[in-house]
Protein backbone atom coordinates (compact mmCIF):
# COMPACT_ATOMS: atom_id res chain seq x y z
CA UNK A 1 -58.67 109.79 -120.01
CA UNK A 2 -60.57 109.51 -116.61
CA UNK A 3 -57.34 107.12 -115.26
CA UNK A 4 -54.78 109.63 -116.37
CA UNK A 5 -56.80 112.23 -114.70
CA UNK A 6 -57.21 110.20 -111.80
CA UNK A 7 -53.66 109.39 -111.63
CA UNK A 8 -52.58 113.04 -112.02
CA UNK A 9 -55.00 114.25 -109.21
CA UNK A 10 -53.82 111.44 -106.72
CA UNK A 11 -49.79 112.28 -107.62
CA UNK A 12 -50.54 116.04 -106.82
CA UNK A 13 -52.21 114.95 -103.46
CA UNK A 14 -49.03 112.70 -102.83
CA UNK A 15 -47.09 115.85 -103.69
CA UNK A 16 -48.75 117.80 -100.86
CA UNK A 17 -48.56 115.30 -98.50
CA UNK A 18 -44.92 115.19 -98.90
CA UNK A 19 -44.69 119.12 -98.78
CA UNK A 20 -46.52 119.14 -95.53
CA UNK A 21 -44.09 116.62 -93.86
CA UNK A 22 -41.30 118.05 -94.91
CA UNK A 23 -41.91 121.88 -93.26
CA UNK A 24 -39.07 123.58 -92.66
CA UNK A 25 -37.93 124.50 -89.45
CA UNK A 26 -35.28 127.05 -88.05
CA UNK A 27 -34.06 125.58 -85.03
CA UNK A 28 -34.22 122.27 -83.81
CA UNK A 29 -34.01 121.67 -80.13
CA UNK A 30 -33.51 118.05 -78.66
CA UNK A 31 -33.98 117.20 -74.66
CA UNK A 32 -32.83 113.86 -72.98
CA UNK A 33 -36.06 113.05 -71.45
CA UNK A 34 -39.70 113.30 -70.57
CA UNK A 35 -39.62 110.98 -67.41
CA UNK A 36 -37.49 113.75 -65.15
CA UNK A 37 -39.97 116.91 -64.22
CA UNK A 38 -36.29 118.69 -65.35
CA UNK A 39 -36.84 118.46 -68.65
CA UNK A 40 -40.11 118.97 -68.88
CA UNK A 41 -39.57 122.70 -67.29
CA UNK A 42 -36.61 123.29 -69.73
CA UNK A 43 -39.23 122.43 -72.41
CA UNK A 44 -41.60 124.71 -70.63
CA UNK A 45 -39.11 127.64 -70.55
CA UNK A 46 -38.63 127.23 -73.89
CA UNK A 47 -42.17 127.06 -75.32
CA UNK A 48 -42.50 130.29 -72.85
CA UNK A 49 -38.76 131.87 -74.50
CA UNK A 50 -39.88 131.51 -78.18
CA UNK A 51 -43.86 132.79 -78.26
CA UNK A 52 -42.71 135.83 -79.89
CA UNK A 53 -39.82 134.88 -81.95
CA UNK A 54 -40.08 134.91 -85.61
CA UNK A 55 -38.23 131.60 -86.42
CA UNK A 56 -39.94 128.01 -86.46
CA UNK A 57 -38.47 125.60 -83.55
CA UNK A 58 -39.49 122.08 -82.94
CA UNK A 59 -38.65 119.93 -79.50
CA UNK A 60 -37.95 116.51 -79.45
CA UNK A 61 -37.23 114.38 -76.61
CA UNK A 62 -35.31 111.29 -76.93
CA UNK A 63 -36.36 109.07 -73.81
CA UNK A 64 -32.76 108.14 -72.46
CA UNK A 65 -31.66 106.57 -75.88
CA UNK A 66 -28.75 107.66 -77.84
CA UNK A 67 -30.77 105.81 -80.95
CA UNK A 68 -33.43 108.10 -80.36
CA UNK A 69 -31.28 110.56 -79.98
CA UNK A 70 -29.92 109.94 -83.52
CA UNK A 71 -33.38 109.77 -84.83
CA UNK A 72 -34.78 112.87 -83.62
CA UNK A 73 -31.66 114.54 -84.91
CA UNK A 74 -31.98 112.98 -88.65
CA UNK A 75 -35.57 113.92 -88.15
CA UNK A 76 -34.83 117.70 -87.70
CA UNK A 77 -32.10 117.67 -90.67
CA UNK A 78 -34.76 116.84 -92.72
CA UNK A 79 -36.94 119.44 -91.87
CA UNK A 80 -33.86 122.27 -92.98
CA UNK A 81 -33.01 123.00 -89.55
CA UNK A 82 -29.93 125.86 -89.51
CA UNK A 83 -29.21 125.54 -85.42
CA UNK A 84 -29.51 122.49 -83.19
CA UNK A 85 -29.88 123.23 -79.49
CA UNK A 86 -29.14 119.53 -77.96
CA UNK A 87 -28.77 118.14 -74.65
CA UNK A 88 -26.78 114.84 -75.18
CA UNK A 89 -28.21 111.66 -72.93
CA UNK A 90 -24.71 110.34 -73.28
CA UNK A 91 -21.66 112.59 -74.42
CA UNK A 92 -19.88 110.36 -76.11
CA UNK A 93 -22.56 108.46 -77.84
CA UNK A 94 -24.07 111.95 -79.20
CA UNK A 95 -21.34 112.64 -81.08
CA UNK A 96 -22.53 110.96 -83.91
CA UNK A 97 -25.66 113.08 -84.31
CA UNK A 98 -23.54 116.61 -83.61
CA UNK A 99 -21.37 114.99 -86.72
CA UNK A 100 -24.61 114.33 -89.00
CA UNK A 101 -25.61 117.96 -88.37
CA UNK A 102 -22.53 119.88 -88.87
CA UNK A 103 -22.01 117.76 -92.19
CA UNK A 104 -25.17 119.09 -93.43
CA UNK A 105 -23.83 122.84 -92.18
CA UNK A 106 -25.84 123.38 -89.41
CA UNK A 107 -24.24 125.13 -85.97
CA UNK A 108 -24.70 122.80 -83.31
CA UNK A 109 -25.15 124.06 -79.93
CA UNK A 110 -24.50 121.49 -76.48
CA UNK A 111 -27.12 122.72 -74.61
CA UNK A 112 -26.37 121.69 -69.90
CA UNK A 113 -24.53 118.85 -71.09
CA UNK A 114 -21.47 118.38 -72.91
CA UNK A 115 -21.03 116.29 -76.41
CA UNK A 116 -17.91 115.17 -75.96
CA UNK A 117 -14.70 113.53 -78.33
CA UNK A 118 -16.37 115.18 -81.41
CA UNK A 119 -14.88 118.39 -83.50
CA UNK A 120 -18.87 119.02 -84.75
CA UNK A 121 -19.79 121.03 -81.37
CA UNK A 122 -19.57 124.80 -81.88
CA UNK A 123 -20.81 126.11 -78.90
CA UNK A 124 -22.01 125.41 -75.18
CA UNK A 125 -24.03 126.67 -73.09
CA UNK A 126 -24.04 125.71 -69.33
CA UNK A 127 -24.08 126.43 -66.13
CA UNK A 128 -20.86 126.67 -64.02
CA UNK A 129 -21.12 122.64 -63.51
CA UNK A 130 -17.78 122.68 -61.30
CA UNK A 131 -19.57 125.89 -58.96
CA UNK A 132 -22.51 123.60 -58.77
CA UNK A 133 -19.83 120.47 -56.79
CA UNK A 134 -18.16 123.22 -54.72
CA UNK A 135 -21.77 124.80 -53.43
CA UNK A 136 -22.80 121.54 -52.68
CA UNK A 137 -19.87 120.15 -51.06
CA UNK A 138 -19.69 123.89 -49.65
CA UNK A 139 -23.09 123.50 -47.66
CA UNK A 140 -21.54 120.10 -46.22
CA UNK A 141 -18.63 121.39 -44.87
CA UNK A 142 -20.65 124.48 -43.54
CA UNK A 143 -22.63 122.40 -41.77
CA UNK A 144 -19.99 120.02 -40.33
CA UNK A 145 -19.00 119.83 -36.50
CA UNK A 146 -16.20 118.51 -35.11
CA UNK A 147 -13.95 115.12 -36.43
CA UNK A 148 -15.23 111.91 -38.01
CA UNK A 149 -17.90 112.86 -39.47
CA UNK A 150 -19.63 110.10 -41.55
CA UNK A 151 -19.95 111.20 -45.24
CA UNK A 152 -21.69 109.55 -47.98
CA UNK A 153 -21.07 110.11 -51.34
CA UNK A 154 -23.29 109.75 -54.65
CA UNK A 155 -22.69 110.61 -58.31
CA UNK A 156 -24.76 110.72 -61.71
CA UNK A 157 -24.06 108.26 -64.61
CA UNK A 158 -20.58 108.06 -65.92
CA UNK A 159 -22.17 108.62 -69.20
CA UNK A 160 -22.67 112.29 -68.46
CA UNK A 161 -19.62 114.41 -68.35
CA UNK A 162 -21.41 116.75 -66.21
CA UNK A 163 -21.41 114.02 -63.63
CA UNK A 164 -17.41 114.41 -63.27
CA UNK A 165 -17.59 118.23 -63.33
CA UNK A 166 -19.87 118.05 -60.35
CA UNK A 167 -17.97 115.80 -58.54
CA UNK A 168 -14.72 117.51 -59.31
CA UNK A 169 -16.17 120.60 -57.93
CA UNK A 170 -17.34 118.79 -54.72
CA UNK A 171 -13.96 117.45 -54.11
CA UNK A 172 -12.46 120.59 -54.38
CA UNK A 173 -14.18 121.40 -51.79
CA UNK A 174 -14.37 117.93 -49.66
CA UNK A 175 -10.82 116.75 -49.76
CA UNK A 176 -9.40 118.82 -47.24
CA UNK A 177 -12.02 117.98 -45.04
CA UNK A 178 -11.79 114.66 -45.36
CA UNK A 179 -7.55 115.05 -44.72
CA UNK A 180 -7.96 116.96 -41.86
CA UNK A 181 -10.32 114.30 -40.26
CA UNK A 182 -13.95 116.70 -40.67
CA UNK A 183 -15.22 113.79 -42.72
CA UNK A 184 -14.81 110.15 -42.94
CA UNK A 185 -15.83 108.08 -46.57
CA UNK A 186 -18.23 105.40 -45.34
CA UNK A 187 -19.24 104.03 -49.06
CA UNK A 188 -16.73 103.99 -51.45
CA UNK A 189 -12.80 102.33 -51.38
CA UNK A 190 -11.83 104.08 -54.01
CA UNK A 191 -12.41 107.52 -52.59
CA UNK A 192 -10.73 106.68 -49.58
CA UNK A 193 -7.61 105.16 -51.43
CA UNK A 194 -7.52 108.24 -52.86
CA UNK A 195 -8.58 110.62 -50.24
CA UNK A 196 -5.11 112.34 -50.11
CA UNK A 197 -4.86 113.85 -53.90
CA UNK A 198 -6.72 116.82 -53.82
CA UNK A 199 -6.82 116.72 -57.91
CA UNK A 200 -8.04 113.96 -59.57
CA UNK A 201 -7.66 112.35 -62.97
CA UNK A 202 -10.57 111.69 -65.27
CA UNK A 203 -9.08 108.01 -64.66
CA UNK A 204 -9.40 108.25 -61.00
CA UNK A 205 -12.44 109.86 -61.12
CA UNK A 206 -14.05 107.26 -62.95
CA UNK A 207 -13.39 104.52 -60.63
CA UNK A 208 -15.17 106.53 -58.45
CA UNK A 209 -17.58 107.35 -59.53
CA UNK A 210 -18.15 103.62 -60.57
CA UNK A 211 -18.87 102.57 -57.07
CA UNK A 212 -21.39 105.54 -56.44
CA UNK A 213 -23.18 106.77 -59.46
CA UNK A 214 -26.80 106.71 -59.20
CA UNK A 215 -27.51 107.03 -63.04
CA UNK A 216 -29.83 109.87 -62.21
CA UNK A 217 -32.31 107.69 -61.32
CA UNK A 218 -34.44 107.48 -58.42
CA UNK A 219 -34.97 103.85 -57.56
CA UNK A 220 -30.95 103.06 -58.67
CA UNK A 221 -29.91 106.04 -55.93
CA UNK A 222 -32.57 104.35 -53.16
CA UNK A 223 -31.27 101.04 -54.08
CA UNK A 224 -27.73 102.16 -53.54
CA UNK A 225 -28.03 104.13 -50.76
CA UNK A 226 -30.18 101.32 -48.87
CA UNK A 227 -27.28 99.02 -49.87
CA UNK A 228 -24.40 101.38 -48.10
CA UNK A 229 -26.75 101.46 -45.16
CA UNK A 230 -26.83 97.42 -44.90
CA UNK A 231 -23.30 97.33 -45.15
CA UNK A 232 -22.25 100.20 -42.93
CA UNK A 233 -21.81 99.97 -38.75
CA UNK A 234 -23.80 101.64 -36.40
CA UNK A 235 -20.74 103.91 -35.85
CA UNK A 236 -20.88 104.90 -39.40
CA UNK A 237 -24.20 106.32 -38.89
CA UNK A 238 -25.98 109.04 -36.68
CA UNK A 239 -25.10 112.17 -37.67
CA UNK A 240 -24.29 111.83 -41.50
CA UNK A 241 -23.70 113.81 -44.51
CA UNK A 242 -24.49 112.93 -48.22
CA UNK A 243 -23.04 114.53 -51.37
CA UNK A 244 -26.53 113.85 -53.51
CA UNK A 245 -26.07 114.98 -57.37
CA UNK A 246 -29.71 115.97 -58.03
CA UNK A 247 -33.09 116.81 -56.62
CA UNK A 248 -34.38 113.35 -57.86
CA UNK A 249 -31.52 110.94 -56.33
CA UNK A 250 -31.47 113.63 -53.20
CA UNK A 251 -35.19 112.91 -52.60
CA UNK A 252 -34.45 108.93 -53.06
CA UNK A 253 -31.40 108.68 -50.76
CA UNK A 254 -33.16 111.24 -47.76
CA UNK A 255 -36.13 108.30 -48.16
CA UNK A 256 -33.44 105.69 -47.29
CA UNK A 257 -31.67 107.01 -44.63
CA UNK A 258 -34.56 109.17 -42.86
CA UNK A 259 -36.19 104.93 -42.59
CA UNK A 260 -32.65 103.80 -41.15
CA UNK A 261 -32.72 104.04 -37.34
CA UNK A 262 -29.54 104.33 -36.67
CA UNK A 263 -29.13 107.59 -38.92
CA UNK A 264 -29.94 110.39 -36.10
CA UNK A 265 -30.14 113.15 -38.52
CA UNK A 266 -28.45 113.91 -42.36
CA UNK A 267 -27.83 116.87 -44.36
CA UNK A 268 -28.14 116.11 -47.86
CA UNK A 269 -27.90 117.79 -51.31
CA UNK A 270 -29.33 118.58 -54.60
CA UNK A 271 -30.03 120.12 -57.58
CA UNK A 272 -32.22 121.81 -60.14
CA UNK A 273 -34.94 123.02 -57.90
CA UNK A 274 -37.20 120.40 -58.71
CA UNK A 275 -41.27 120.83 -57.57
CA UNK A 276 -40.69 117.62 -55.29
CA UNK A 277 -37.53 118.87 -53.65
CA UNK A 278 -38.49 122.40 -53.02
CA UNK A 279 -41.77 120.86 -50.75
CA UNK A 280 -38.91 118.24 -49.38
CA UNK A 281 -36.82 121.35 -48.29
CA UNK A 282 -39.82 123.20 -46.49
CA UNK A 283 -40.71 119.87 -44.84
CA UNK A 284 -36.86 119.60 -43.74
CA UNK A 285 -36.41 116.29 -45.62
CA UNK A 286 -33.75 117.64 -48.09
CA UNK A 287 -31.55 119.73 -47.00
CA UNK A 288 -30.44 122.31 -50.10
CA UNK A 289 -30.68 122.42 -53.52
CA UNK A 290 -28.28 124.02 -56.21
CA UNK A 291 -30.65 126.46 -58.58
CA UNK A 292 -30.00 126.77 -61.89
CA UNK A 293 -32.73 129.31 -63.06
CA UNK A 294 -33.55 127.31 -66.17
CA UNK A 295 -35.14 130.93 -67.78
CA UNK A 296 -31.70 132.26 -67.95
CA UNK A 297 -30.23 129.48 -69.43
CA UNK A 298 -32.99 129.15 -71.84
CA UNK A 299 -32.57 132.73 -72.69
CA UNK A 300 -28.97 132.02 -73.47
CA UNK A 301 -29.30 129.30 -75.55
CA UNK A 302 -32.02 130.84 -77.96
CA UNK A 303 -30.01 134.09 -77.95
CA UNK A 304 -27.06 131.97 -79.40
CA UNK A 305 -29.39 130.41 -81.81
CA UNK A 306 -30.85 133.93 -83.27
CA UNK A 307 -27.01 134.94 -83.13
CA UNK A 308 -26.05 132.05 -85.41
CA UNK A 309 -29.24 132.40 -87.52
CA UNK A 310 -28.21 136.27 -88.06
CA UNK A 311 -24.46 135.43 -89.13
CA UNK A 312 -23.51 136.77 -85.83
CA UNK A 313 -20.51 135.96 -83.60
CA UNK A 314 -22.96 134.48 -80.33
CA UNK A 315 -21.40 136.12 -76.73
CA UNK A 316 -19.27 133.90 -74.71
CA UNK A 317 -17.78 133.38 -71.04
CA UNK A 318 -15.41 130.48 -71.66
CA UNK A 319 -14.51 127.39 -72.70
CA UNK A 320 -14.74 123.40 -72.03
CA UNK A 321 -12.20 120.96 -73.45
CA UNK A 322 -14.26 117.98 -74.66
CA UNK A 323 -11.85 115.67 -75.20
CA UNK A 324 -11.06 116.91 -78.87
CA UNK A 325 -11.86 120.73 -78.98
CA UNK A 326 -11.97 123.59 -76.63
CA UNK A 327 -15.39 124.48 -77.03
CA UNK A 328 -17.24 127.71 -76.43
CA UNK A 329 -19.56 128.26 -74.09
CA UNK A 330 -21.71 130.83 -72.59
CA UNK A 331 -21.99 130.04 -67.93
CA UNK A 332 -24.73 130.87 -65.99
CA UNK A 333 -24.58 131.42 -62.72
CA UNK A 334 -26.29 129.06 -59.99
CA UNK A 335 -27.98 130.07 -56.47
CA UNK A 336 -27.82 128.00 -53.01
CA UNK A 337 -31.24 127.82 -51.94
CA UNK A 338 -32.19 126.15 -48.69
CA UNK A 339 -34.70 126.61 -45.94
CA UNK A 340 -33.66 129.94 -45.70
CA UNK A 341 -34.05 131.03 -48.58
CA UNK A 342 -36.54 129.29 -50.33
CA UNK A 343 -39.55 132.00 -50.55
CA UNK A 344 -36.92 134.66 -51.68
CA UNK A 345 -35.31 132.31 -54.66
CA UNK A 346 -38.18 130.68 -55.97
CA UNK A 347 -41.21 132.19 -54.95
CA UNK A 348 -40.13 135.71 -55.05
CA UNK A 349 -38.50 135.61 -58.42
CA UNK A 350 -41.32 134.27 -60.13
CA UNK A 351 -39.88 131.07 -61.04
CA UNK A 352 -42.17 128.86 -59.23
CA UNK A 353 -46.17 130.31 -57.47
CA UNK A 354 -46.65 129.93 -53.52
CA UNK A 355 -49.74 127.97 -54.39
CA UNK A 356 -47.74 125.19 -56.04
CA UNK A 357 -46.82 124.05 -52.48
CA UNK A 358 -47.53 123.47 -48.57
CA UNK A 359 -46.00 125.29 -45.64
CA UNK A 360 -44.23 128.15 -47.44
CA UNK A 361 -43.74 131.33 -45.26
């Protein structure tokens, strides 16, 4: 009798064991990485976005592997998720997980980044990825004097499809400047081979991007860029210009060339905003950086998740072609911030405190 007692006590603590690791959740939100101070404030704005909401949300990050990736999304379907928020680490790769989810019914949201080739993506929510290319291409061509001006170019990974709407936007932008002589290609043969087409294939684009992507990571963009600078003339210095894709390869590449003596001054770009960059622009190291107020894009990502939750239609602006659909998707607007600027954008707003750096006026 004591055994069967025993037996029946130790299968009801086994039973609540497995209740407790399998609590439900409402939404089920999965972020790329840990390792880029990006993502951790996207995490941040989120914590911060759902204090008060009523539904149960967990956050995963998947540390740059699509396997993860996979994991952390069969994790969440197993915890009864309805909505998952996720930004992909590699488009095409995610697919897989955006399938798993919508077979199990749940609304599947491409949060910054786009899943792509998949029919299991219902909405997106962004921010104007080819405005981002044009306002940093824009502040390049602002800046610009005169003919034969040396212009470096850098891209993120080709496994990120906002890496090609960035650079689309920036060429845009670029290519008549670099056909009416403004700016010369110093680092890539394929951009110059094609420096005549003002639109570019995803092909073309590619090949590209190929020569120049920086993977989004720091030491692969200082690498690169200190690379280009070995190979490159004097004459192919002094006053330069680089097309950087983020804060974290802008920061990397400034490094390189601000150590080259030959390189009399640069204007480079970024984006996101980043901590680092924001003390790089007050010190004059980096030139701009594209905001993307992650609050606001936060805000509309949850706000399409309590939509979906509520068997409501979610607002959109738009849509993006992923290869298979035309997907929905809800822009936000982004905000050149430079020198200028900085205090007003940042400080002002309430996004970032004075305190958090040197210098500021």
């Amino acid at each position: 009798m004591k055994k069967i007692i025993a037996f029946f006590m130790l299968a009801m603590m086994m039973l609540g064991l497995t209740s407790c690791g399998t609590k439900k959740v409402d939404v089920g939100i999965v972020l790329p990485t840990k390792d880029e101070p990006r993502w951790v404030q996207d995490e941040t704005r989120f914590k911060e976005a759902l204090k008060d909401t009523d539904y149960s949300v967990e956050i995963l990050f998947s540390q740059g592997s699509s396997a993860k990736e996979k994991e952390n999304v069969d994790a969440l379907i197993a915890k009864g998720i309805k909505v998952l928020i996720i930004c992909p680490h590699d488009g095409n790769a995610a697919a897989a997980a955006a399938e798993a989810a919508k077979k199990e019914g749940i609304k599947v949201i491409s949060y910054d980044r786009l899943i792509t080739n998949t029919d299991a993506v219902d909405y997106y929510v962004t921010f104007d990825s080819i405005a981002v290319g044009e306002a940093q291409a824009q502040y390049l061509v602002d800046k610009a004097k005169g003919k034969g001006n040396p212009l470096y170019l850098y891209a993120g990974a080709a496994s990120d499809n906002n890496a090609f709407l960035f650079f689309e936007g920036a060429w845009n932008v670029l290519q008549p400047k670099i056909a009416d002589g403004t700016f010369v290609i110093k680092n890539s043969s394929e951009a110059v081979a094609l420096q005549n087409k003002p639109k570019l294939t995803r092909d073309e684009m590619a090949r590209i991007i190929g020569q120049i992507t920086t993977n989004w990571d720091f030491n692969e963009a200082k690498r690169r860029a200190e690379d280009n600078l070995t190979a490159a003339k004097k004459e192919d210095k002094g006053n330069v210009f680089i097309l950087a894709p983020n804060d974290g390869t802008a920061r990397a590449i400034a490094d390189a060339f601000a150590a080259d003596k030959d390189v009399t001054s640069y204007v480079v770009t970024g984006q996101d905003a980043e901590k680092a960059s924001v003390q790089y622009i007050i010190d004059g190291k980096q030139s701009m950086t594209v905001f993307k107020d992650v609050r606001t894009l936060v805000k509309d990502a949850i706000a399409m998740a309590k939509d979906l939750l509520q068997g409501k239609e979610p607002e959109t602006t738009g849509t993006y072609n992923n290869g298979k659909i035309d997907v929905k998707a809800k822009q936000t607007e982004v905000i050149v911030v430079d020198k200028n600027n900085v205090k007003e954008a940042l400080i002002d707003s309430g996004y970032y405190n004075a305190s958090d750096f040197t210098g500021i006026q």
